[in-house]
C-alpha atoms as a PDB file:
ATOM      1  CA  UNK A   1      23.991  24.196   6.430  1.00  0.00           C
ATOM      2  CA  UNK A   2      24.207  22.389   2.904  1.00  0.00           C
ATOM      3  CA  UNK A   3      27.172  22.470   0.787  1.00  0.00           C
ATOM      4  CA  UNK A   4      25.326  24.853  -1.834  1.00  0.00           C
ATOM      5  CA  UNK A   5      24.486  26.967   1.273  1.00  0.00           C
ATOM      6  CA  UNK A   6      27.964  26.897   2.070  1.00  0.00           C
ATOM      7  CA  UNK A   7      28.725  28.121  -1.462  1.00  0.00           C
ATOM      8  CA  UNK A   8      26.567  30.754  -1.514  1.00  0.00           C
ATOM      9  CA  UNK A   9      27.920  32.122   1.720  1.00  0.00           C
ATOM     10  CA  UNK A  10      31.352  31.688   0.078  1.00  0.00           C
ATOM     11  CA  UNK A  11      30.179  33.542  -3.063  1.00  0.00           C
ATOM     12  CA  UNK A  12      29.311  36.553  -1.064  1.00  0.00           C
ATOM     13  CA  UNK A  13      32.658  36.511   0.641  1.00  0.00           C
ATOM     14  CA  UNK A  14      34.716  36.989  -2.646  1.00  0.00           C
ATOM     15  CA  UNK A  15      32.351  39.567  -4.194  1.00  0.00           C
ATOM     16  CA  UNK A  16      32.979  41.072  -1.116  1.00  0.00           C
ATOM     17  CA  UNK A  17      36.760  40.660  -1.524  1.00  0.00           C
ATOM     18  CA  UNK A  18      36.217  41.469  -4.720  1.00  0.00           C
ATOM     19  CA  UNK A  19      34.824  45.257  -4.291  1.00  0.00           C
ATOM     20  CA  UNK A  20      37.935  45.488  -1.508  1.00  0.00           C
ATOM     21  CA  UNK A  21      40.582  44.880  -4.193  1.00  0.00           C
ATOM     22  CA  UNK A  22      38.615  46.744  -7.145  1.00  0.00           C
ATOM     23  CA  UNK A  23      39.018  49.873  -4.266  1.00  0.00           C
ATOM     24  CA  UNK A  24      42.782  49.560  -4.783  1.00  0.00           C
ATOM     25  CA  UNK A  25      43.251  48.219  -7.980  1.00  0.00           C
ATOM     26  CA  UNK A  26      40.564  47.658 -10.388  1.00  0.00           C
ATOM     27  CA  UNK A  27      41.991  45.074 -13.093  1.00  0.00           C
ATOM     28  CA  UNK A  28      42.893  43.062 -10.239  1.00  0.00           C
ATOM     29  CA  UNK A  29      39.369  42.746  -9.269  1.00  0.00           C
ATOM     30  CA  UNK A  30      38.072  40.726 -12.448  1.00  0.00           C
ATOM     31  CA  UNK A  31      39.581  37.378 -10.944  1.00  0.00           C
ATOM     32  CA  UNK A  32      37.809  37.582  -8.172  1.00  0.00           C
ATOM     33  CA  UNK A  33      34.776  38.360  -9.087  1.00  0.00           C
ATOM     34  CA  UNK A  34      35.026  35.455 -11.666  1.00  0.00           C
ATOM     35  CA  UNK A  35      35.596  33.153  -8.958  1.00  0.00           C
ATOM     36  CA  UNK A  36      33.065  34.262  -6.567  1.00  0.00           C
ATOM     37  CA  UNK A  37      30.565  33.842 -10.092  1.00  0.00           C
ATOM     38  CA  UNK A  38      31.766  30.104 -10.914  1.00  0.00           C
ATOM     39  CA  UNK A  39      30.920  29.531  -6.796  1.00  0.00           C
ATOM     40  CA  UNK A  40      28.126  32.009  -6.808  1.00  0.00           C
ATOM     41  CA  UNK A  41      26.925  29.108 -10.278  1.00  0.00           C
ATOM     42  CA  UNK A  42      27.644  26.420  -8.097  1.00  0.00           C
ATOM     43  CA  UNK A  43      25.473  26.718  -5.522  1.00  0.00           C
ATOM     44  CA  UNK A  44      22.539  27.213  -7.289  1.00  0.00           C
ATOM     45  CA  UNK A  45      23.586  24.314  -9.849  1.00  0.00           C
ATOM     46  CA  UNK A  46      23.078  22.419  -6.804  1.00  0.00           C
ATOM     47  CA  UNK A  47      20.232  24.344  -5.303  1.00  0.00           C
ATOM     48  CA  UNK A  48      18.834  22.889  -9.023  1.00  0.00           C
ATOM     49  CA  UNK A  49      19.965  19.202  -8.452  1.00  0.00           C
ATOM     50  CA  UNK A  50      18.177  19.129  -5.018  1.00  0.00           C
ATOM     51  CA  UNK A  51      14.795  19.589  -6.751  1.00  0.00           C
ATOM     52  CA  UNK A  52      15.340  18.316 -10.381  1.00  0.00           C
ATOM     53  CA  UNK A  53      14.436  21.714 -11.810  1.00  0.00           C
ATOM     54  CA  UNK A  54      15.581  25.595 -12.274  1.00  0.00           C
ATOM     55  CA  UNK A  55      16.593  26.524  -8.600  1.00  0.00           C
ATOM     56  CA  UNK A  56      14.328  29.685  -8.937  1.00  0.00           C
ATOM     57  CA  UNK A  57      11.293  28.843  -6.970  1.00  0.00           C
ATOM     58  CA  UNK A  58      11.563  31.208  -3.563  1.00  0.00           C
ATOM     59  CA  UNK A  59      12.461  34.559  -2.976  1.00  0.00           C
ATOM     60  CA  UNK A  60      15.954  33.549  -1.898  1.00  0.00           C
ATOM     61  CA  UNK A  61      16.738  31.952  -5.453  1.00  0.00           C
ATOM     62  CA  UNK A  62      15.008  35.073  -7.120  1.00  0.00           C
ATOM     63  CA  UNK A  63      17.235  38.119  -5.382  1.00  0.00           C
ATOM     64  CA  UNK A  64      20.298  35.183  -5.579  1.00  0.00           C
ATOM     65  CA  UNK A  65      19.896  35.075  -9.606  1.00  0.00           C
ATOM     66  CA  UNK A  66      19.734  38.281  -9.695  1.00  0.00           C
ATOM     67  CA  UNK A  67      23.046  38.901  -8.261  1.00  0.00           C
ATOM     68  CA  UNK A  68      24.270  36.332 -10.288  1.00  0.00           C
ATOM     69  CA  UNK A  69      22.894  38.401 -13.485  1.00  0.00           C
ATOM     70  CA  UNK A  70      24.411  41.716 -12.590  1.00  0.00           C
ATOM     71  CA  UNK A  71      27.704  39.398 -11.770  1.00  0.00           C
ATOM     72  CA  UNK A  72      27.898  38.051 -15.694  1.00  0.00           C
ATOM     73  CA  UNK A  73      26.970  41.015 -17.246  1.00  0.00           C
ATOM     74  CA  UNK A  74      29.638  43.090 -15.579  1.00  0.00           C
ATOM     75  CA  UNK A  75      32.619  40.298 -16.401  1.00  0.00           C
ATOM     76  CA  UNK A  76      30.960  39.713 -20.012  1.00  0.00           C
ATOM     77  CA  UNK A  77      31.655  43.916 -20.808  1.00  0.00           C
ATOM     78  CA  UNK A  78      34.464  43.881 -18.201  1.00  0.00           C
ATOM     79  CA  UNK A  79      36.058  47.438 -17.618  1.00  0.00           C
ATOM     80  CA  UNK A  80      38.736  47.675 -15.030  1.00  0.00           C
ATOM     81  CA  UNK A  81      37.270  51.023 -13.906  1.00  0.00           C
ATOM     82  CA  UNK A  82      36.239  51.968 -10.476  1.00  0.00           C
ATOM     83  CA  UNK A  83      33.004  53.832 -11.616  1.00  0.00           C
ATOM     84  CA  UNK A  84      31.943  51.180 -13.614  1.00  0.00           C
ATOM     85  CA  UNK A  85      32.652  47.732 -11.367  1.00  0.00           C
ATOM     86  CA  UNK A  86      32.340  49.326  -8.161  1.00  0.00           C
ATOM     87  CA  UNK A  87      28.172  50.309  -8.135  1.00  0.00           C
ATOM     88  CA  UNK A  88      27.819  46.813  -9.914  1.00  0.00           C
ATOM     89  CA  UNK A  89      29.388  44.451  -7.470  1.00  0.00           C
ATOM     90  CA  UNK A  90      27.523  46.560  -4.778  1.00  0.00           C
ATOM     91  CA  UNK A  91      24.288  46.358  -6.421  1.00  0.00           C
ATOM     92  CA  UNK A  92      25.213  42.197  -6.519  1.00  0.00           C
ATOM     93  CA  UNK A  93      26.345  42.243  -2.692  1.00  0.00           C
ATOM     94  CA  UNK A  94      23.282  44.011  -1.897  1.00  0.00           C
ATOM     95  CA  UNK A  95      20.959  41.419  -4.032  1.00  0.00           C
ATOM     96  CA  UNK A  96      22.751  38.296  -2.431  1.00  0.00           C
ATOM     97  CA  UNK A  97      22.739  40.014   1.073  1.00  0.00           C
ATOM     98  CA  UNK A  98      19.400  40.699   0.895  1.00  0.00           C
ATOM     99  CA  UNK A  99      18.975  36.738  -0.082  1.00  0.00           C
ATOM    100  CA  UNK A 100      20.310  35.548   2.752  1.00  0.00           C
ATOM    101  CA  UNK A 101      19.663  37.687   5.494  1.00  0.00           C
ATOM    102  CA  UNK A 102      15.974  38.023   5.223  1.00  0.00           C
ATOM    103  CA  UNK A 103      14.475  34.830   3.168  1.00  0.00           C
ATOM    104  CA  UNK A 104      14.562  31.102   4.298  1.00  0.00           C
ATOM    105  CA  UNK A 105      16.810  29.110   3.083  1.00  0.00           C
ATOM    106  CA  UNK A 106      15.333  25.781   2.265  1.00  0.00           C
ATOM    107  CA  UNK A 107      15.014  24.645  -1.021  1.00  0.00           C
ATOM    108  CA  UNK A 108      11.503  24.247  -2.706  1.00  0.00           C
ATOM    109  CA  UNK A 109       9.953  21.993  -5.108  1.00  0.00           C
ATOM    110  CA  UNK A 110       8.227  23.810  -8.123  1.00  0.00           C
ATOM    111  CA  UNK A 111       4.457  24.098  -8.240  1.00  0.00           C
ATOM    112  CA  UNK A 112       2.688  22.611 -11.243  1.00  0.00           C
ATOM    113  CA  UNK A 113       2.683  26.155 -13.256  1.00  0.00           C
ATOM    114  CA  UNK A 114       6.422  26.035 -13.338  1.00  0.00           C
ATOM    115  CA  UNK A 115       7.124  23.072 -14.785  1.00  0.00           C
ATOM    116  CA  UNK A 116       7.200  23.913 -18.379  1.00  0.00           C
ATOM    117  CA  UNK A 117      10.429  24.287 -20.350  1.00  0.00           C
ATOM    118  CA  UNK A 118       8.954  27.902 -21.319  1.00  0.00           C
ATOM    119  CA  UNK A 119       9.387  28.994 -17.656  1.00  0.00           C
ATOM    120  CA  UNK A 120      13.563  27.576 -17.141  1.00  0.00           C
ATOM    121  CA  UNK A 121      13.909  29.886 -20.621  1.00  0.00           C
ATOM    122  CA  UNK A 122      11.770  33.132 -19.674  1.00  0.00           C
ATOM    123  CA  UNK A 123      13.328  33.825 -16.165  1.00  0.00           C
ATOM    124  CA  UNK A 124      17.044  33.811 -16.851  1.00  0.00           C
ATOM    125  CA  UNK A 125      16.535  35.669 -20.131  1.00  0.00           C
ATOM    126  CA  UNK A 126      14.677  38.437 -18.053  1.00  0.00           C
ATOM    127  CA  UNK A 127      17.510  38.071 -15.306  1.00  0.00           C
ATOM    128  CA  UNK A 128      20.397  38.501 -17.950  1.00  0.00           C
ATOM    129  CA  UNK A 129      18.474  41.622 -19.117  1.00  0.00           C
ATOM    130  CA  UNK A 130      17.907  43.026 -15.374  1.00  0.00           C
ATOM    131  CA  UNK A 131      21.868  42.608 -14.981  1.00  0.00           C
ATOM    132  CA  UNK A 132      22.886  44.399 -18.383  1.00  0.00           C
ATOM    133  CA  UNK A 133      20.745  47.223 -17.933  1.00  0.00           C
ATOM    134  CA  UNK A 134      21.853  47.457 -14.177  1.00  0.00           C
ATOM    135  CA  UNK A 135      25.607  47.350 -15.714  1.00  0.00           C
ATOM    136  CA  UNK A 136      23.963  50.464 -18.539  1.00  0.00           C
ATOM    137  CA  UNK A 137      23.207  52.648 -15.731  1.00  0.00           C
ATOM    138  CA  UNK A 138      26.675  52.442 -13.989  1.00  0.00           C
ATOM    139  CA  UNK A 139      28.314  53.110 -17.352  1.00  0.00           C
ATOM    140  CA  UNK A 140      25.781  56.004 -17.140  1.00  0.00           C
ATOM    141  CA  UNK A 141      27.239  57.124 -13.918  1.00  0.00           C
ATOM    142  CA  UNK A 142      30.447  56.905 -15.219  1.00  0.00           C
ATOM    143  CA  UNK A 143      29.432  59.224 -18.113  1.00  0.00           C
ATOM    144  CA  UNK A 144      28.192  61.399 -15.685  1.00  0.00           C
ATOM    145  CA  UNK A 145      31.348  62.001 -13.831  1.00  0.00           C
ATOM    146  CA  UNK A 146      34.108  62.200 -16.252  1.00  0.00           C
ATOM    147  CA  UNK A 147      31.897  63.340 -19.819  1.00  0.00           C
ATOM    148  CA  UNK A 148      34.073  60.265 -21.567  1.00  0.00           C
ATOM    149  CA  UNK A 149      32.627  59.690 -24.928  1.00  0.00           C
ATOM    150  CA  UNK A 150      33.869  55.625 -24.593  1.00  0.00           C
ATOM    151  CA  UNK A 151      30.927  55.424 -21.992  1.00  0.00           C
ATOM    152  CA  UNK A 152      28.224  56.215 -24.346  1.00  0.00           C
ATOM    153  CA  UNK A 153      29.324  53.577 -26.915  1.00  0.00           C
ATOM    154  CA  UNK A 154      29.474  50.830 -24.271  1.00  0.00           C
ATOM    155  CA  UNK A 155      25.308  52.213 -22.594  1.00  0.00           C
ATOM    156  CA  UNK A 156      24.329  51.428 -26.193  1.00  0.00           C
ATOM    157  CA  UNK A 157      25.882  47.885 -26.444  1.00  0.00           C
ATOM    158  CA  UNK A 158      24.388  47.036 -22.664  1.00  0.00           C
ATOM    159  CA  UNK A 159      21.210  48.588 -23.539  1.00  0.00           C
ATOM    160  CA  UNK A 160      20.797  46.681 -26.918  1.00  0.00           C
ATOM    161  CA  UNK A 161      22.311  43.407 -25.599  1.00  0.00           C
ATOM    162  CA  UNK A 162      19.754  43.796 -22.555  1.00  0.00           C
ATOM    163  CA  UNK A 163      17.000  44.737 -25.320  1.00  0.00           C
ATOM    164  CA  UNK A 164      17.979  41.386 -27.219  1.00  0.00           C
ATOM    165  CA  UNK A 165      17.660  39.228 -24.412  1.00  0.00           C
ATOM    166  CA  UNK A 166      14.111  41.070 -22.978  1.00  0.00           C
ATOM    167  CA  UNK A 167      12.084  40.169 -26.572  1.00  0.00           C
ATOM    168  CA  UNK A 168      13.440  36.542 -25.774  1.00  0.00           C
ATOM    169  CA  UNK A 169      12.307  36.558 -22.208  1.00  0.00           C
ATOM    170  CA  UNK A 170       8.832  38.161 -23.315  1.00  0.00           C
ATOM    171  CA  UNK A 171       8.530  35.614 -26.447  1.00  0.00           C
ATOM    172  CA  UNK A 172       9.172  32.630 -23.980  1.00  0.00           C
ATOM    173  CA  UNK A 173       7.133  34.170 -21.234  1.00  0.00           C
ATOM    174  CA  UNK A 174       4.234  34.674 -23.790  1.00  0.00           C
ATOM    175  CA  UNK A 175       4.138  30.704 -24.237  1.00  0.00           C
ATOM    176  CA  UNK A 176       4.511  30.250 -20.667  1.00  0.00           C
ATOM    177  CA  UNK A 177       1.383  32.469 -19.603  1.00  0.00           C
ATOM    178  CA  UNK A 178      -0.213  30.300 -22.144  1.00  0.00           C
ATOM    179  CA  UNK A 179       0.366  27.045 -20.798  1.00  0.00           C
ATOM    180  CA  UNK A 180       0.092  28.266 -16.986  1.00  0.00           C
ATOM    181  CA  UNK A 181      -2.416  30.865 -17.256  1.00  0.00           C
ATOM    182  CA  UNK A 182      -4.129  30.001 -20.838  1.00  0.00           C
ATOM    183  CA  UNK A 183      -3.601  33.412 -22.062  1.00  0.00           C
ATOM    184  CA  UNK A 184      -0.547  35.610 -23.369  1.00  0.00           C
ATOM    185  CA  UNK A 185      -1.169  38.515 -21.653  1.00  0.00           C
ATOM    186  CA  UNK A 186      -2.900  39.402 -18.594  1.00  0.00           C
ATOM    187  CA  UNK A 187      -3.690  42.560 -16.652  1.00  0.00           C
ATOM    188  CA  UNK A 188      -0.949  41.831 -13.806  1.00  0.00           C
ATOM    189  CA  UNK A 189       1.480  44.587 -12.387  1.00  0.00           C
ATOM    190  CA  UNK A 190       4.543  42.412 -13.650  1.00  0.00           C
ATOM    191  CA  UNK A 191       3.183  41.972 -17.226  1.00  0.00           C
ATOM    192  CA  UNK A 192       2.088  45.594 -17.334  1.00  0.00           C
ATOM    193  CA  UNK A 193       5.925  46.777 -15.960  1.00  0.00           C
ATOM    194  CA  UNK A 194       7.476  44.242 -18.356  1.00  0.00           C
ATOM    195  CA  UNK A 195       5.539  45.905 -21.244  1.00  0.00           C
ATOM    196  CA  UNK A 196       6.918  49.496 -19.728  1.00  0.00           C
ATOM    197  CA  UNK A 197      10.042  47.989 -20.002  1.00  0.00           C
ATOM    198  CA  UNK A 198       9.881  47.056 -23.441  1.00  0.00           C
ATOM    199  CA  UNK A 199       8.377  50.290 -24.350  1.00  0.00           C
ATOM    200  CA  UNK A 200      11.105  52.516 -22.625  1.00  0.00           C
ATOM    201  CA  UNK A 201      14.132  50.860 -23.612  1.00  0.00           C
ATOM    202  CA  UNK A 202      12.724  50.606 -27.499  1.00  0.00           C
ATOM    203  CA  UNK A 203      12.461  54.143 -26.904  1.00  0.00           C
ATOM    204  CA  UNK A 204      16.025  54.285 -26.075  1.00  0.00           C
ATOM    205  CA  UNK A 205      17.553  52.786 -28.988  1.00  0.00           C
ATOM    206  CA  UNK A 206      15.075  54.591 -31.263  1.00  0.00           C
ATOM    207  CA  UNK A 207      16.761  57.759 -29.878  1.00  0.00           C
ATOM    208  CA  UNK A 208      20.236  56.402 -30.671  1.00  0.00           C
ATOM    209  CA  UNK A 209      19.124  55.803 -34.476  1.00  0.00           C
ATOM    210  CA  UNK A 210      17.934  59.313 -34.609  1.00  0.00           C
ATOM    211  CA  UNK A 211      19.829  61.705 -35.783  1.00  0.00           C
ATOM    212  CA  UNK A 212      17.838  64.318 -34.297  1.00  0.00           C
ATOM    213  CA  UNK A 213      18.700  62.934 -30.968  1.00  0.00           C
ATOM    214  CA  UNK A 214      21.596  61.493 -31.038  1.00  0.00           C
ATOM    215  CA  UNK A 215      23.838  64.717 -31.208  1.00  0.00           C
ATOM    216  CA  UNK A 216      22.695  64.792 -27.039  1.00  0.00           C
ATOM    217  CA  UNK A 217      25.584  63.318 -25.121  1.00  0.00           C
ATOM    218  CA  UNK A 218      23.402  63.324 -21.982  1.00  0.00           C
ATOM    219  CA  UNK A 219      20.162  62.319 -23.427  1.00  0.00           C
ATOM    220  CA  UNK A 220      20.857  58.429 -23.274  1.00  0.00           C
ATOM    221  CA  UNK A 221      23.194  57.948 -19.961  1.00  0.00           C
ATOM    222  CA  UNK A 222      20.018  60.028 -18.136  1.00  0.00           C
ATOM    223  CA  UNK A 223      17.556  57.647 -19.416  1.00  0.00           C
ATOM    224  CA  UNK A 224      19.798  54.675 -18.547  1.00  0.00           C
ATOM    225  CA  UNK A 225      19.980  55.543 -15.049  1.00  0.00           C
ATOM    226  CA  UNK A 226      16.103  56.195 -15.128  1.00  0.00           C
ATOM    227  CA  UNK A 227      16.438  52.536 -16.262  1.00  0.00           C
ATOM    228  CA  UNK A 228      17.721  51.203 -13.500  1.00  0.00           C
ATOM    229  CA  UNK A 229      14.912  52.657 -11.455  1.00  0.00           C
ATOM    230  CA  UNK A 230      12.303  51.168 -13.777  1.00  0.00           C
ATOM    231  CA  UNK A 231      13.894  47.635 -13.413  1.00  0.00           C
ATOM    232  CA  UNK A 232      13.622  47.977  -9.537  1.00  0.00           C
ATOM    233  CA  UNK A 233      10.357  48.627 -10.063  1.00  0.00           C
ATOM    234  CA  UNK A 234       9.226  45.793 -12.430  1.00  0.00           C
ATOM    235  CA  UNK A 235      11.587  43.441 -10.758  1.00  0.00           C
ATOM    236  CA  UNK A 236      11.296  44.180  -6.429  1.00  0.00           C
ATOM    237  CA  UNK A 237       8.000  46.958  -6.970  1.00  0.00           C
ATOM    238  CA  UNK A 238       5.764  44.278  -8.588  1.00  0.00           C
ATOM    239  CA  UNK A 239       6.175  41.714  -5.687  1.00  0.00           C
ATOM    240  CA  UNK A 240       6.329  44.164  -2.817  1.00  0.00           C
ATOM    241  CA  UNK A 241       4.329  47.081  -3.151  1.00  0.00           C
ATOM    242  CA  UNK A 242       1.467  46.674  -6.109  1.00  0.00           C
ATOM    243  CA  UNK A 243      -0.858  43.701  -4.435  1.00  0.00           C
ATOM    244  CA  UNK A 244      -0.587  40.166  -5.002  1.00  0.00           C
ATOM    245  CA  UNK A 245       0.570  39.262  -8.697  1.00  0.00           C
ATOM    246  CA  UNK A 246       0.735  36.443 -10.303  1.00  0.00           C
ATOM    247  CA  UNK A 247       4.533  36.483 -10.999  1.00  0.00           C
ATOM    248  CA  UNK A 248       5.219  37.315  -7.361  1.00  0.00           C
ATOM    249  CA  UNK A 249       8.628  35.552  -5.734  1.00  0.00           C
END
């Protein structure tokens, strides 16, 4: 076992920890999930040095920066409630679990397609947007338990944060495509749910700017949580269940 191994193990262990103490005592948990990030950063910082590149080349890296995403956008719109941290560090423990119980974990060297500077820019963007919109649909299940109106305003600054960083991810993943694939867009299951994507959370804040619409408390915390299904889908359905696609982990 490697050090960053080692860390990554470790990293589990105090989000772990982490959802234990949130049980009890929510503020409390914030410290501990910040530590089990800066390890959780660590290890793939490492992971990174090993090959000289982005340490997001196997399926092990993917569902581990994925956890990592969820991770940073719960402490970056930190609320020390129970309905809001605990579904997020589960969704993380279940991402990093899922890392390192089922994929190998040796380190790979990037194939020629990857090494572009567009491609080190277009998957963390998409990642930070993954975790924000994964942190909208817990604030939506928060909504959806207690009616608080302070849950709506903080869905539309996840939703719109996680909008922000998707037309970065598809601006940079445009130029990539190009320089891999010599074409902006192609007719591949990832593309086509990143579009979706794009498409249903523009929807979103279009709702929010109508007035028409905007006078329905449960209008946006509903289509937050549908959301959340449509990231699983572009993120785990497009690798696993619609054929072979060219952005496959």
């Amino acid at each position: 076992m490697t050090l960053s191994d080692l860390l990554l193990v470790s990293a589990l262990a105090f989000y772990l920890l982490a959802f234990g103490v949130t049980v009890l005592r929510p503020a409390s948990g914030g410290f501990l999930l910040g530590f089990g990030a800066a390890v959780h950063l660590g290890a793939m910082v490492g992971r990174g040095v090993a090959i000289s590149f982005l340490p997001l080349t196997n399926k092990l890296e993917s569902f581990s920066a994925a956890a990592l995403g969820v991770v940073v956008a719960t402490l970056w719109f930190w609320q020390p409630r129970k309905r809001f941290v605990l579904p997020l560090i589960g969704v993380a423990i279940v991402y990093l679990t899922v890392a390192l119980w089922f994929f190998p974990w040796e380190t790979h060297f990037p194939p020629p397609l990857m090494r572009t500077i567009w491609y080190p820019l277009h998957v963390p963007l998409s990642f930070m947007a993954y975790g924000l919109w994964t942190a909208a649909a817990a604030a939506a299940f928060g909504f959806m338990i207690d009616r608080d109106a302070a849950w709506a305003g903080l869905i539309d600054r996840l939703v719109l944060t996680g909008f922000a960083f998707w037309n970065l991810s598809m601006i940079c993943g445009g130029f990539w495509g190009v320089v891999a694939w010599g074409a902006y867009f192609m007719w591949d299951a990832k593309i086509i749910w990143s579009v979706v994507l794009w498409f249903f959370y523009g929807a979103f804040l279009h709702l929010r700017m109508s007035s028409r619409w905007s006078t329905l408390r449960w209008l946006r915390p509903t289509l937050a949580l549908v959301g959340f299904l449509a990231v699983l889908i572009a993120y785990i359905g497009t690798s696993f269940l619609f054929g072979r696609s060219s952005h496959a982990f």
